[in-house]
N, C-alpha and C. Protein backbone atom coordinates (compact mmCIF):
# COMPACT_ATOMS: atom_id res chain seq x y z
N UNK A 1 60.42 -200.95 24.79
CA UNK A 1 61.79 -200.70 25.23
C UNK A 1 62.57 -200.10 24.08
N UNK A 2 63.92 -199.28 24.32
CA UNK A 2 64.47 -198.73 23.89
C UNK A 2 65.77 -198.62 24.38
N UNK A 3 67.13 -199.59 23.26
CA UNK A 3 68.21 -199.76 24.00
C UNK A 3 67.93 -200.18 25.69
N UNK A 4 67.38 -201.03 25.43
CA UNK A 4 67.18 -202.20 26.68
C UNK A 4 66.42 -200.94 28.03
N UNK A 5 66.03 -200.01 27.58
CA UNK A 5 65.58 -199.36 28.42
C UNK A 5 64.11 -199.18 28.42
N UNK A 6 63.43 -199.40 30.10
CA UNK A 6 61.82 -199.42 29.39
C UNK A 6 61.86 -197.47 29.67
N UNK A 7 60.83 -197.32 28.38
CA UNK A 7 59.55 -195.49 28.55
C UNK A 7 58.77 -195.74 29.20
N UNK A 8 58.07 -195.20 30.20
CA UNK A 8 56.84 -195.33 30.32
C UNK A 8 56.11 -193.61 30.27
N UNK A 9 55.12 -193.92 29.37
CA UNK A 9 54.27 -192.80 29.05
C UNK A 9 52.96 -192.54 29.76
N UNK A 10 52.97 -191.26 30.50
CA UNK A 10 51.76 -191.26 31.68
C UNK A 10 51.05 -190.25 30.69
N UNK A 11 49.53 -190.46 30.50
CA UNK A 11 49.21 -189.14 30.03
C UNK A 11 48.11 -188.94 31.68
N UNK A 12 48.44 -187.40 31.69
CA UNK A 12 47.86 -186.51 32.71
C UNK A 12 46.42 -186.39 32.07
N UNK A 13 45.37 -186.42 32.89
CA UNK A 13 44.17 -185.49 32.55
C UNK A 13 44.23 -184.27 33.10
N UNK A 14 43.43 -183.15 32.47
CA UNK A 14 42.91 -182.35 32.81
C UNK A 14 42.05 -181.81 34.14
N UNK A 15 42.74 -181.10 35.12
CA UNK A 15 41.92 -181.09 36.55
C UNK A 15 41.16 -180.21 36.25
N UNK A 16 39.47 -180.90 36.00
CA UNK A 16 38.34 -179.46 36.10
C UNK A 16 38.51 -178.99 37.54
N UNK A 17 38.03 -177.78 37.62
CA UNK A 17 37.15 -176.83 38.75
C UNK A 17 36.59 -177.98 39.41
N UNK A 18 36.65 -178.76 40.50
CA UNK A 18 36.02 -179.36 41.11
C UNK A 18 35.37 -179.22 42.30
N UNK A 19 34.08 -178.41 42.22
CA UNK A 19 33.18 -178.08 43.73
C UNK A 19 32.60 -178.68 44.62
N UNK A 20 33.34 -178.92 45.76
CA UNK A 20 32.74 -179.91 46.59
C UNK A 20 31.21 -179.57 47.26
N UNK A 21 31.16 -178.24 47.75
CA UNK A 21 30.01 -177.54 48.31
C UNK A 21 29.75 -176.16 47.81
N UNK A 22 28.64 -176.04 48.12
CA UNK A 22 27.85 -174.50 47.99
C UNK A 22 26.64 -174.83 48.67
N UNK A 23 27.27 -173.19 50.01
CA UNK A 23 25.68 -172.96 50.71
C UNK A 23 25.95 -171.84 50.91
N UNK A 24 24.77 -171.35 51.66
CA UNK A 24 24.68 -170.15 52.09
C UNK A 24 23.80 -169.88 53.89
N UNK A 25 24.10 -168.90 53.96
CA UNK A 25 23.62 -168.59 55.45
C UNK A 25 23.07 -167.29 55.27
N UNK A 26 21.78 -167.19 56.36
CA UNK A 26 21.15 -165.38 56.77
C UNK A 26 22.10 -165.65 57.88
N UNK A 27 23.11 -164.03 58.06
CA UNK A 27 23.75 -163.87 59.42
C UNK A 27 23.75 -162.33 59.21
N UNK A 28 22.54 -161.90 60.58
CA UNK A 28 22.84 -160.62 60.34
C UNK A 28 22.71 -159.47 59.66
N UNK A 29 21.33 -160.31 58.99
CA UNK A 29 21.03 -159.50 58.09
C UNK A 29 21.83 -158.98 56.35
N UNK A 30 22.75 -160.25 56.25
CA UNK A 30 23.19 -160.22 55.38
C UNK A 30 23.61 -162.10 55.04
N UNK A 31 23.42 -161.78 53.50
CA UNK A 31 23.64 -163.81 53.46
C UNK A 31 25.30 -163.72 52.83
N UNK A 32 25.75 -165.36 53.35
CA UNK A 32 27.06 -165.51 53.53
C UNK A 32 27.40 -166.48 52.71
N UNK A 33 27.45 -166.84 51.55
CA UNK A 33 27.68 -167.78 50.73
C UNK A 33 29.04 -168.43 50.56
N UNK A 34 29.16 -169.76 50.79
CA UNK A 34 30.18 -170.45 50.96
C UNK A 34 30.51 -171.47 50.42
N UNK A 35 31.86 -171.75 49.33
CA UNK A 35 32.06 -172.86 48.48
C UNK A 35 33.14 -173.18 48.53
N UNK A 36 33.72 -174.45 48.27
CA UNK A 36 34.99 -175.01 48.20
C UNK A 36 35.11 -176.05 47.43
N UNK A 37 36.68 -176.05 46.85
CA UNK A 37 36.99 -176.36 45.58
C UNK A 37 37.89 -177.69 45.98
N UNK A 38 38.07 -179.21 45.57
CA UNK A 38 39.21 -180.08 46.01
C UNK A 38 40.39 -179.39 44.94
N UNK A 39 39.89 -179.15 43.46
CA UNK A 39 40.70 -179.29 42.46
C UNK A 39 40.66 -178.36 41.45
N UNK A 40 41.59 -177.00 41.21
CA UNK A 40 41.21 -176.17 40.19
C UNK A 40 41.99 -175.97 39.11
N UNK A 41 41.53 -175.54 37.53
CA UNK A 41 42.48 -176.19 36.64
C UNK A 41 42.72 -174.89 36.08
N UNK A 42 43.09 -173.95 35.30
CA UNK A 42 43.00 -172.83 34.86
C UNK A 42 41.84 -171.88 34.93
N UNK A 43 41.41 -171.84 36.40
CA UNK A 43 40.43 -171.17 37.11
C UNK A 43 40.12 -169.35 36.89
N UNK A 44 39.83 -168.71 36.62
CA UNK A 44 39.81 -167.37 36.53
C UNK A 44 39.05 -166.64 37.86
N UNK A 45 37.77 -167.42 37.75
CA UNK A 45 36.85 -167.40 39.41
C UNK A 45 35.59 -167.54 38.99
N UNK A 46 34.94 -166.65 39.99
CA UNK A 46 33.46 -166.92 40.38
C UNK A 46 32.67 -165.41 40.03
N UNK A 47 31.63 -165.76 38.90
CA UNK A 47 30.42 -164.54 39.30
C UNK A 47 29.64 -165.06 40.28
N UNK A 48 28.97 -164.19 40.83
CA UNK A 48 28.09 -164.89 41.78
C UNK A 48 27.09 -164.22 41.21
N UNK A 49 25.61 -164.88 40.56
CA UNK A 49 24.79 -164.79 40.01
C UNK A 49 23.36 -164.87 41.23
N UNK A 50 22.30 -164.16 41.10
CA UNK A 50 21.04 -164.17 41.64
C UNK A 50 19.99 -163.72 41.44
N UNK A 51 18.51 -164.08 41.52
CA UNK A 51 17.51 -164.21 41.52
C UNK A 51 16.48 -164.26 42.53
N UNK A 52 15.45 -163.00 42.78
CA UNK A 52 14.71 -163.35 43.47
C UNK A 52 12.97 -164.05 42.79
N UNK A 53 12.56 -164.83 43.76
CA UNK A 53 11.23 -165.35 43.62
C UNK A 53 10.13 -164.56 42.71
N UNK A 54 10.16 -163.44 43.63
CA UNK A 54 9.27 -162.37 42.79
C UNK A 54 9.55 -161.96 41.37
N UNK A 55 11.01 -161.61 41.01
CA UNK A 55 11.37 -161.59 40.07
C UNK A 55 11.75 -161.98 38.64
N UNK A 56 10.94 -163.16 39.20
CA UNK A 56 11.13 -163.94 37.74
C UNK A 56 12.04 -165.41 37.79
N UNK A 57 12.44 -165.60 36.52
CA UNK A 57 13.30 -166.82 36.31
C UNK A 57 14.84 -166.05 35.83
N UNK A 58 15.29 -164.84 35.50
CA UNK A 58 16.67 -164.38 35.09
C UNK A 58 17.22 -164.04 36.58
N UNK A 59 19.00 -164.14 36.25
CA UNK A 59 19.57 -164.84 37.14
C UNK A 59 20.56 -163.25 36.49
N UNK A 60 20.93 -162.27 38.03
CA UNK A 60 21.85 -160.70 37.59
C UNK A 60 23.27 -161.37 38.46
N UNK A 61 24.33 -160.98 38.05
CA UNK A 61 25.58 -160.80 38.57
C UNK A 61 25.65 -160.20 39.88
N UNK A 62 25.72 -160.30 40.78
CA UNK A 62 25.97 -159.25 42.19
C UNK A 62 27.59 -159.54 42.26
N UNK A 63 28.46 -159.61 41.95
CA UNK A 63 29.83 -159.94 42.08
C UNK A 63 30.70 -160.56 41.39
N UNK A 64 31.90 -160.60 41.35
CA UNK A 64 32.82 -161.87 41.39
C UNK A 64 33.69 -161.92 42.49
N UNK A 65 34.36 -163.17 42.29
CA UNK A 65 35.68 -163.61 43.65
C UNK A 65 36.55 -164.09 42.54
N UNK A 66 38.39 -163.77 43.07
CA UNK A 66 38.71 -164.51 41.88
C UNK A 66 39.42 -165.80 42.63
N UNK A 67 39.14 -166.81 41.10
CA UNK A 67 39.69 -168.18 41.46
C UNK A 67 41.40 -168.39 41.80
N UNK A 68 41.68 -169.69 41.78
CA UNK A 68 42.91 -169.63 42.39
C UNK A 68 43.64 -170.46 41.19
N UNK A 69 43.42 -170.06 39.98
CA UNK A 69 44.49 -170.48 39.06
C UNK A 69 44.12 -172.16 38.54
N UNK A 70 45.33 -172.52 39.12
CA UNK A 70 45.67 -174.15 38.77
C UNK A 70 46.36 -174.46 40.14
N UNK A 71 45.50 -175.88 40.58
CA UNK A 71 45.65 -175.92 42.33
C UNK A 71 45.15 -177.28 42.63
N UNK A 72 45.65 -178.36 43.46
CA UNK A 72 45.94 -179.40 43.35
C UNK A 72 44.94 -179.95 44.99
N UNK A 73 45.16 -178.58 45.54
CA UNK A 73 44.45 -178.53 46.88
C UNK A 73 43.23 -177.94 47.16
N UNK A 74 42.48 -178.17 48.24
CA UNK A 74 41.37 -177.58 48.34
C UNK A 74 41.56 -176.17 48.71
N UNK A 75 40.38 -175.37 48.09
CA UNK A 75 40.45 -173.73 48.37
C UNK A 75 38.59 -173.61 49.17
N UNK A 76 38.86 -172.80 50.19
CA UNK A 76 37.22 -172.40 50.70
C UNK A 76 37.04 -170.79 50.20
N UNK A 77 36.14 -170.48 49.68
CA UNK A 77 35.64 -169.25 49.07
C UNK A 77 34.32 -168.70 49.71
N UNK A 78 34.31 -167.38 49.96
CA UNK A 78 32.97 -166.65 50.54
C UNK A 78 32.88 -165.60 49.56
N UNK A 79 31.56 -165.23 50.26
CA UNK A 79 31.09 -164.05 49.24
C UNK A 79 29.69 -163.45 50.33
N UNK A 80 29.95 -162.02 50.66
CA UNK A 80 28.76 -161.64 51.29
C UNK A 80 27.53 -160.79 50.66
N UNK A 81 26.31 -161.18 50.39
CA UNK A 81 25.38 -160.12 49.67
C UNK A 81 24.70 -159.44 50.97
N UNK A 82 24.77 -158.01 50.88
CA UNK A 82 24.73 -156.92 51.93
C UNK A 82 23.19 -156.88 51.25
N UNK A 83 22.47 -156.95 50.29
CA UNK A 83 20.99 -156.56 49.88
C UNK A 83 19.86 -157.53 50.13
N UNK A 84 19.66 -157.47 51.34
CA UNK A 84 18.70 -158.36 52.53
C UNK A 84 17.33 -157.96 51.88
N UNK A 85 16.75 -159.01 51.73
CA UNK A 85 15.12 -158.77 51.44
C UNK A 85 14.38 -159.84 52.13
N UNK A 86 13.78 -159.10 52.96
CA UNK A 86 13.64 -160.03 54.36
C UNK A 86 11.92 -160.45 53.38
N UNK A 87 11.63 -161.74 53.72
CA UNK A 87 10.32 -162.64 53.63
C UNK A 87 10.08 -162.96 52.04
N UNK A 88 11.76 -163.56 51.57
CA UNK A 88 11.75 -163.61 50.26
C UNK A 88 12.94 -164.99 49.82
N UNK A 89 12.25 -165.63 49.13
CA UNK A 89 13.04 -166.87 48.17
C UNK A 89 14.11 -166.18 47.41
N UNK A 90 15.61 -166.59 47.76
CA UNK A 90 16.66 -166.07 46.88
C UNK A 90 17.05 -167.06 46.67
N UNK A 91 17.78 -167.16 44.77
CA UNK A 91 17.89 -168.23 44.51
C UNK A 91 19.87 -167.68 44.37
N UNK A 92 21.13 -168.43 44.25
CA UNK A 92 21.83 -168.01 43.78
C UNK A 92 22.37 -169.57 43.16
N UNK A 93 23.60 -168.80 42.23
CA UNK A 93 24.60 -170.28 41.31
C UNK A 93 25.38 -169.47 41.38
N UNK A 94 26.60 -170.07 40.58
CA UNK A 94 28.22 -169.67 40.63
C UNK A 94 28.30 -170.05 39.43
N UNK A 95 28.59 -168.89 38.54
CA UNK A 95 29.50 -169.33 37.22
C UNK A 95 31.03 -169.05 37.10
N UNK A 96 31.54 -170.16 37.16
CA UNK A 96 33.12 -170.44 37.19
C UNK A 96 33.83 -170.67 35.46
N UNK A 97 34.04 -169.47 35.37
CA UNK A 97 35.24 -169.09 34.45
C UNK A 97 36.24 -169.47 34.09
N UNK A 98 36.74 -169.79 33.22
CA UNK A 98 38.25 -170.60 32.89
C UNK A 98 39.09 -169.46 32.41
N UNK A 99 40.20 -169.42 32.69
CA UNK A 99 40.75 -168.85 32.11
C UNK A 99 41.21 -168.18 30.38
N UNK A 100 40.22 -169.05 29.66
CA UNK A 100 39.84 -168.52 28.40
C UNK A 100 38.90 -168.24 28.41
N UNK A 101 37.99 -168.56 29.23
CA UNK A 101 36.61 -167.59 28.64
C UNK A 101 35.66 -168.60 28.81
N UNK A 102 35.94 -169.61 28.79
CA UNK A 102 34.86 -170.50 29.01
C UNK A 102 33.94 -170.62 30.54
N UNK A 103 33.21 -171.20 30.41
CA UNK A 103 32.24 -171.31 31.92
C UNK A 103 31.31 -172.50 31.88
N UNK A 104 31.18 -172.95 33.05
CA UNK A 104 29.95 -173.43 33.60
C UNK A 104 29.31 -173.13 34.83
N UNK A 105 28.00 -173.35 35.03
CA UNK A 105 27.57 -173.47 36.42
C UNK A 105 27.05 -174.18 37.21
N UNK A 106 26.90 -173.93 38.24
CA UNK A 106 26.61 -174.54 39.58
C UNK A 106 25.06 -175.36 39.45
N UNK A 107 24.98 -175.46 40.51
CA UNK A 107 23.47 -176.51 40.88
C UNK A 107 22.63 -174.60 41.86
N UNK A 108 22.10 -174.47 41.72
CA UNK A 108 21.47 -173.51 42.47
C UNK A 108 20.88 -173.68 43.92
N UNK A 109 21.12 -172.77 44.55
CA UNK A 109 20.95 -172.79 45.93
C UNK A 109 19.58 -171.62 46.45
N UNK A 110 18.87 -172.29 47.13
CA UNK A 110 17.46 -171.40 47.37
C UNK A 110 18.21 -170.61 48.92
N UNK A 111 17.80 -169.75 49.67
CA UNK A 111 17.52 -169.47 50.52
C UNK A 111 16.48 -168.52 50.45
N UNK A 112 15.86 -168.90 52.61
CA UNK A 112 14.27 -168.14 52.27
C UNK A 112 14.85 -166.91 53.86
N UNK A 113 14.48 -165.81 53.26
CA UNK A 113 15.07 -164.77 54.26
C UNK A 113 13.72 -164.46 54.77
N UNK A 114 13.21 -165.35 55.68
CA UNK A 114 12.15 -165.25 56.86
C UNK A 114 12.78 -165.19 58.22
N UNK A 115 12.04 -163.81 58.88
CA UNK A 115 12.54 -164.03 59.89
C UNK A 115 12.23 -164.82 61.32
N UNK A 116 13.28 -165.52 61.68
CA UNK A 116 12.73 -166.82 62.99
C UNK A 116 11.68 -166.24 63.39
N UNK A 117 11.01 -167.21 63.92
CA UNK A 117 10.17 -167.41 64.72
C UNK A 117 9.86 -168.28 65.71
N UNK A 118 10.92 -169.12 65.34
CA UNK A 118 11.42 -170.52 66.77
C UNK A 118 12.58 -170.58 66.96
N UNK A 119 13.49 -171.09 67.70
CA UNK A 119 14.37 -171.46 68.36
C UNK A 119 15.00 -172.41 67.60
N UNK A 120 15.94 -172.59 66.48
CA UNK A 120 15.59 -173.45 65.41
C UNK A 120 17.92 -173.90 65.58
N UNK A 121 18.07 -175.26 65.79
CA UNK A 121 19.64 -175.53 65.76
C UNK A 121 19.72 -176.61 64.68
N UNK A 122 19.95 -176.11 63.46
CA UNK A 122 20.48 -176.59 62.25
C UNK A 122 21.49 -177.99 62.40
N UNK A 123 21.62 -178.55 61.37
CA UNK A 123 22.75 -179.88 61.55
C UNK A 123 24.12 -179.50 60.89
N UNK A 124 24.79 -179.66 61.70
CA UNK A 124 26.18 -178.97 61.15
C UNK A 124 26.21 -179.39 59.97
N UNK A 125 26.91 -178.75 59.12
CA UNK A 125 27.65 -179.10 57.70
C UNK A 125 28.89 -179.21 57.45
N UNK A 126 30.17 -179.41 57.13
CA UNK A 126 29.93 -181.25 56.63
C UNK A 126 29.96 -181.62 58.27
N UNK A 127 29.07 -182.77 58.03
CA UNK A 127 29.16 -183.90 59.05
C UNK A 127 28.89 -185.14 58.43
N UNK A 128 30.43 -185.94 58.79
CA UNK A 128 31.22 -185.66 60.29
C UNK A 128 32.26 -184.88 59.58
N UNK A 129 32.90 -183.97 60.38
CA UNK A 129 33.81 -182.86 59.97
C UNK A 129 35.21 -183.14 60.63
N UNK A 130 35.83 -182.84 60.07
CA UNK A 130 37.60 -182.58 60.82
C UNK A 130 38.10 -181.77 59.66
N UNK A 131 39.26 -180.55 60.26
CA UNK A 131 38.96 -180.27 61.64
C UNK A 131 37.67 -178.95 61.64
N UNK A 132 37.22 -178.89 60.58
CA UNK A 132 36.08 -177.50 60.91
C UNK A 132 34.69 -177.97 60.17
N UNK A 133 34.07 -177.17 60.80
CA UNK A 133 32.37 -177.44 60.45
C UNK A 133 31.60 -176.12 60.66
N UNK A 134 30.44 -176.04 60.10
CA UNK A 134 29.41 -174.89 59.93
C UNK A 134 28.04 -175.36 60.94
N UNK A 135 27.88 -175.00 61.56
CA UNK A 135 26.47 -174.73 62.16
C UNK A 135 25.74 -173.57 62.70
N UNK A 136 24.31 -173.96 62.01
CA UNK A 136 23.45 -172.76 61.84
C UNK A 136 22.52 -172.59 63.10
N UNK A 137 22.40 -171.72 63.33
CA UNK A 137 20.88 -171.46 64.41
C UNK A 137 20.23 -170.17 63.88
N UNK A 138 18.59 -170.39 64.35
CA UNK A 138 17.84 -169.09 64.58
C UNK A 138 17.39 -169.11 66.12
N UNK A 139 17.20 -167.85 66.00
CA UNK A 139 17.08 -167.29 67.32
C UNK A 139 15.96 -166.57 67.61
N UNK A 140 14.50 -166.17 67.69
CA UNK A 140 13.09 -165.72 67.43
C UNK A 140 13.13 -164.52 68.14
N UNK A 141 14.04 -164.45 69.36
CA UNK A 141 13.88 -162.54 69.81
C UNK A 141 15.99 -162.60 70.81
N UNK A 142 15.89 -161.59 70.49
CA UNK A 142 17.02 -160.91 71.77
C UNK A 142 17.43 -162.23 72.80
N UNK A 143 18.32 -162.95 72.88
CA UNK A 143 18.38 -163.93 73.43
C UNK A 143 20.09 -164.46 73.96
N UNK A 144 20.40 -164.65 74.78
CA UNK A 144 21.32 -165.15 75.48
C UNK A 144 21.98 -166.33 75.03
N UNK A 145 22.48 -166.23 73.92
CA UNK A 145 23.01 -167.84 73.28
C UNK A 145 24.47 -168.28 73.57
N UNK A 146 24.32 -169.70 74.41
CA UNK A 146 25.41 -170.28 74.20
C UNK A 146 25.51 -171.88 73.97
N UNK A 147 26.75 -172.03 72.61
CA UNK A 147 26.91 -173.11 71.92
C UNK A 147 28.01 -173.66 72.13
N UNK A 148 27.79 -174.81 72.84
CA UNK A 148 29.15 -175.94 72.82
C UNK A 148 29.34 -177.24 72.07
N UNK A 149 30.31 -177.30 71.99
CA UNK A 149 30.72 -178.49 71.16
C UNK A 149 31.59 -180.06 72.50
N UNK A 150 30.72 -180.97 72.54
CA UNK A 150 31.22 -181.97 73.20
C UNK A 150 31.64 -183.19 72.64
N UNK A 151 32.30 -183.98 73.01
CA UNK A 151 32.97 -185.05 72.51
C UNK A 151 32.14 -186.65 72.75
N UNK A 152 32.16 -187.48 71.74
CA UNK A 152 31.18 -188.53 71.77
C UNK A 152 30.77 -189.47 73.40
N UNK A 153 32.37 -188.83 74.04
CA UNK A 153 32.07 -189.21 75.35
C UNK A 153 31.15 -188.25 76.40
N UNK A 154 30.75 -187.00 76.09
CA UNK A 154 30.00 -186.11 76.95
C UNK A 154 30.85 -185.08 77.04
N UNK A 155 32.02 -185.39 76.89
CA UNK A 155 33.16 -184.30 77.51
C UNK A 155 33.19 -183.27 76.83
N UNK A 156 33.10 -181.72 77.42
CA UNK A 156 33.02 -180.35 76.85
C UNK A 156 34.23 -179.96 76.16
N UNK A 157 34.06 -179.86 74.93
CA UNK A 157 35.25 -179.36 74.14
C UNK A 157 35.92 -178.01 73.86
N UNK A 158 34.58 -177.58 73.53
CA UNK A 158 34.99 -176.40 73.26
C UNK A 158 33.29 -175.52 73.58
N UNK A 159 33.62 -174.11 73.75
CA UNK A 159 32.61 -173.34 73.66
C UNK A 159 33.01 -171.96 72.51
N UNK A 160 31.46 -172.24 72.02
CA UNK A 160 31.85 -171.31 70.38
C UNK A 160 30.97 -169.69 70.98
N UNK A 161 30.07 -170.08 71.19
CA UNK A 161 29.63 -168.50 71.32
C UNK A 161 28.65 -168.45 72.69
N UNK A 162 28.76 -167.49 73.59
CA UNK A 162 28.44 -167.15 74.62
C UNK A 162 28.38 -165.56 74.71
N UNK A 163 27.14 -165.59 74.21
CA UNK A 163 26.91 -163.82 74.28
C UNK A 163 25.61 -163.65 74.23
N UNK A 164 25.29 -162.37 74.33
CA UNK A 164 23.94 -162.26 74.03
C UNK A 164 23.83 -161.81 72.42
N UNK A 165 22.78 -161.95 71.91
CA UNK A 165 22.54 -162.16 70.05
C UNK A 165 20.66 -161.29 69.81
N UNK A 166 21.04 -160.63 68.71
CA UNK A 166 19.37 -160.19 68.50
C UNK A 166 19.12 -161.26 67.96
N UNK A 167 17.89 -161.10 67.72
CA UNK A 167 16.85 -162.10 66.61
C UNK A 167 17.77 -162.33 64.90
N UNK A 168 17.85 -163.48 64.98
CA UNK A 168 18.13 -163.76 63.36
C UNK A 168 18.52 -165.03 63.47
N UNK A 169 18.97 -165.25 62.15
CA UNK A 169 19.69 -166.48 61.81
C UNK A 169 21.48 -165.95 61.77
N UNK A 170 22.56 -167.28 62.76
CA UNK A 170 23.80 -167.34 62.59
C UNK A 170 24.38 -168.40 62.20
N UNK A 171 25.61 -168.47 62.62
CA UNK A 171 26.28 -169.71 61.75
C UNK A 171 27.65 -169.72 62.86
């Protein structure tokens, strides 16, 4: 106390870059990489770094995205690689930049760009979700797809896609 008055002294930490997820999707012949942040602290952004199987163990730049500063809230980030190499292990990470120069990276993410061959309905991601979620399918030829979403009681909620779709993997 001070003149009968109490201080109280908060010290703040430092909010790292905090990444909740990183994935990726084949849609279309192109992969769709997707990450989100709860907490970012003097953020600059994202290279998006990759590697194929054949190629070795070094990891080339295909991009950046830029980050969102200093941010208290969650941010969702994409990134599309248009250079499809179909029947091949791609590995990618995210090196996140600070605004001085500093970096670290990610946990690495494989995807295998084979094309279906079954009828294949992925488990949404995040689950359980509110209010949005990711789910994947493949599809093995030209096919008539439609995906609904129902409620724990049976009841039809919503319908996401009702069209016809070539062969691939969507989301």
């Amino acid at each position: 106390t001070i003149n009968g008055q109490v201080n109280i002294v908060i010290s703040l930490t430092e909010l790292p870059v905090e990444l909740t997820t990183f994935g990726g999707n084949i849609d279309d012949n192109k992969i769709i990489l997707i990450w989100n942040t709860a907490t970012e602290k003097n953020n600059l952004g994202y290279y998006i770094e990759k590697r194929c199987e054949n190629d070795g163990k070094e990891f080339h730049n295909i991009g950046f995205v830029l980050g969102s500063g200093n941010s208290t809230i969650p941010h969702d980030y994409t990134f599309i690689d248009t250079t499809f190499i179909p029947n091949e292990k791609i590995y990618y990470r995210l090196k996140q930049v600070d605004l001085d120069g500093t970096f670290n990276y990610s946990s690495e993410i494989c995807l295998e760009t084979q094309i279906p061959e079954h009828f294949k309905l992925m488990q949404n991601y995040p689950n359980p979700f509110n209010p949005t979620t990711i789910i994947y399918y493949e599809i093995p030829t030209k096919s008539q797809v439609e995906l609904k979403v129902y409620d724990i009681l049976g009841k039809e909620i919503s319908t996401l896609i009702n069209t016809t779709q070539e062969r691939g993997r969507y989301s």
